[in-house]
Protein backbone atom coordinates (compact mmCIF):
# COMPACT_ATOMS: atom_id res chain seq x y z
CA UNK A 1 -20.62 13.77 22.26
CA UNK A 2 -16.96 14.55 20.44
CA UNK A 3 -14.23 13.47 21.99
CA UNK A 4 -11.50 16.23 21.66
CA UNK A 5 -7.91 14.70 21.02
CA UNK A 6 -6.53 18.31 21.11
CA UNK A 7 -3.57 18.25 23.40
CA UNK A 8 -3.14 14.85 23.80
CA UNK A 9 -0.66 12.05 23.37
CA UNK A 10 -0.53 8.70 23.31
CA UNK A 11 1.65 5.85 23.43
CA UNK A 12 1.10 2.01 22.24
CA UNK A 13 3.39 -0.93 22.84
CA UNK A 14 3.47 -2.99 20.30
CA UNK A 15 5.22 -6.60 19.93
CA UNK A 16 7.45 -7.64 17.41
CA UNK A 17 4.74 -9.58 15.51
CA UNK A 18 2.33 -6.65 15.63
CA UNK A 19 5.09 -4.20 13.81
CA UNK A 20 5.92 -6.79 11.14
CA UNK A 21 2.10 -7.13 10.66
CA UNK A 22 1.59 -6.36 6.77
CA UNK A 23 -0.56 -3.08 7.03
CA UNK A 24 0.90 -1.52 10.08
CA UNK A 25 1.34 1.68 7.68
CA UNK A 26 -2.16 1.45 6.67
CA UNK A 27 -3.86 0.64 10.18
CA UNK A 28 -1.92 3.39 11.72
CA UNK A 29 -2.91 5.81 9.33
CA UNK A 30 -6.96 4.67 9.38
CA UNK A 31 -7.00 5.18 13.18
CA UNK A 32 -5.05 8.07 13.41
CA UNK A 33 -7.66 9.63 10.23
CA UNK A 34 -10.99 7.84 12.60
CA UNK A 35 -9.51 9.39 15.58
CA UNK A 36 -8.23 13.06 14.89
CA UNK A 37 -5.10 12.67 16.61
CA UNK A 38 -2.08 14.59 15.12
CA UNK A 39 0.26 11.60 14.05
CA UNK A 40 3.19 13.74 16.38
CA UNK A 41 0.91 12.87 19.21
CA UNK A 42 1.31 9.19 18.61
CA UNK A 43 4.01 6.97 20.56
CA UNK A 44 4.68 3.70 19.42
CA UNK A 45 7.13 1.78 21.56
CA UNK A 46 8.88 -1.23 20.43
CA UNK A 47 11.57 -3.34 21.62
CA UNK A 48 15.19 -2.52 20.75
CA UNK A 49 15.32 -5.35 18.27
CA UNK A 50 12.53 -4.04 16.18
CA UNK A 51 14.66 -0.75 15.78
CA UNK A 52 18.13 -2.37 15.20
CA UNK A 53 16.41 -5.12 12.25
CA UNK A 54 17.91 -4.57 9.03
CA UNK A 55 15.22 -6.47 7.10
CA UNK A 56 13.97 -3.81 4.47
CA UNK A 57 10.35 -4.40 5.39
CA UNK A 58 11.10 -3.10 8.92
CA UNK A 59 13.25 -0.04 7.74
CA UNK A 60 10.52 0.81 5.27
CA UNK A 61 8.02 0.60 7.90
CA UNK A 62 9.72 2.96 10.13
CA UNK A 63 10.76 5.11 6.94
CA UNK A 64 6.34 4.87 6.49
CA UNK A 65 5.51 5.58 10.13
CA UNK A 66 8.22 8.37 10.34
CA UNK A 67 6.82 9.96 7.19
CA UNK A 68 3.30 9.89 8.93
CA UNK A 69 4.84 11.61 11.48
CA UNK A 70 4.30 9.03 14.24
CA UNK A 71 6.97 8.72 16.40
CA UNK A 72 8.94 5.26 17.12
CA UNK A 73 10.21 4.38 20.84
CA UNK A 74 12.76 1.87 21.76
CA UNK A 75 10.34 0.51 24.85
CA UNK A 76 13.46 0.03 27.04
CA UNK A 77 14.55 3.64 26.82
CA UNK A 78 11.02 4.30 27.41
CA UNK A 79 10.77 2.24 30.21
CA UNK A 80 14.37 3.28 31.73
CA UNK A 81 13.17 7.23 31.53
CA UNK A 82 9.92 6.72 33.46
């Protein structure tokens, strides 16, 4: 049996630790390839202080993710919307 992602979105919290993990980029990309989910169908939500950290490993990250197409939540807003 297939699963068909077709239409779908989802969204993953993910800590602090988990976005600074060294292959986010690469992880992201291998599920979203193993899966067949369009990368605009993918939420990840993180806390407000992942988005507003100037290290350069986090802005390239979300420069990676954003070039994948995945889309990057502040949680909070998230959260506050639902």
């Amino acid at each position: 049996m297939t699963l068909s992602l077709v239409g779908v979105s989802i969204a993953v919290n993910l800590s602090a630790a988990q976005f600074g993990a060294s292959d986010l980029v690469g992880t992201v990309s291998a599920a979203l390839g193993e899966s067949g989910l369009e990368p605009r169908r993918l939420e990840l939500e993180v806390t407000e202080s992942v988005i507003l950290d100037q290290n350069p490993g986090t802005v390239e990250t979300l420069h990676k993710l954003r070039k994948l197409g995945v889309r990057v939540m502040d949680r909070t807003a998230v959260t506050d919307r639902k």
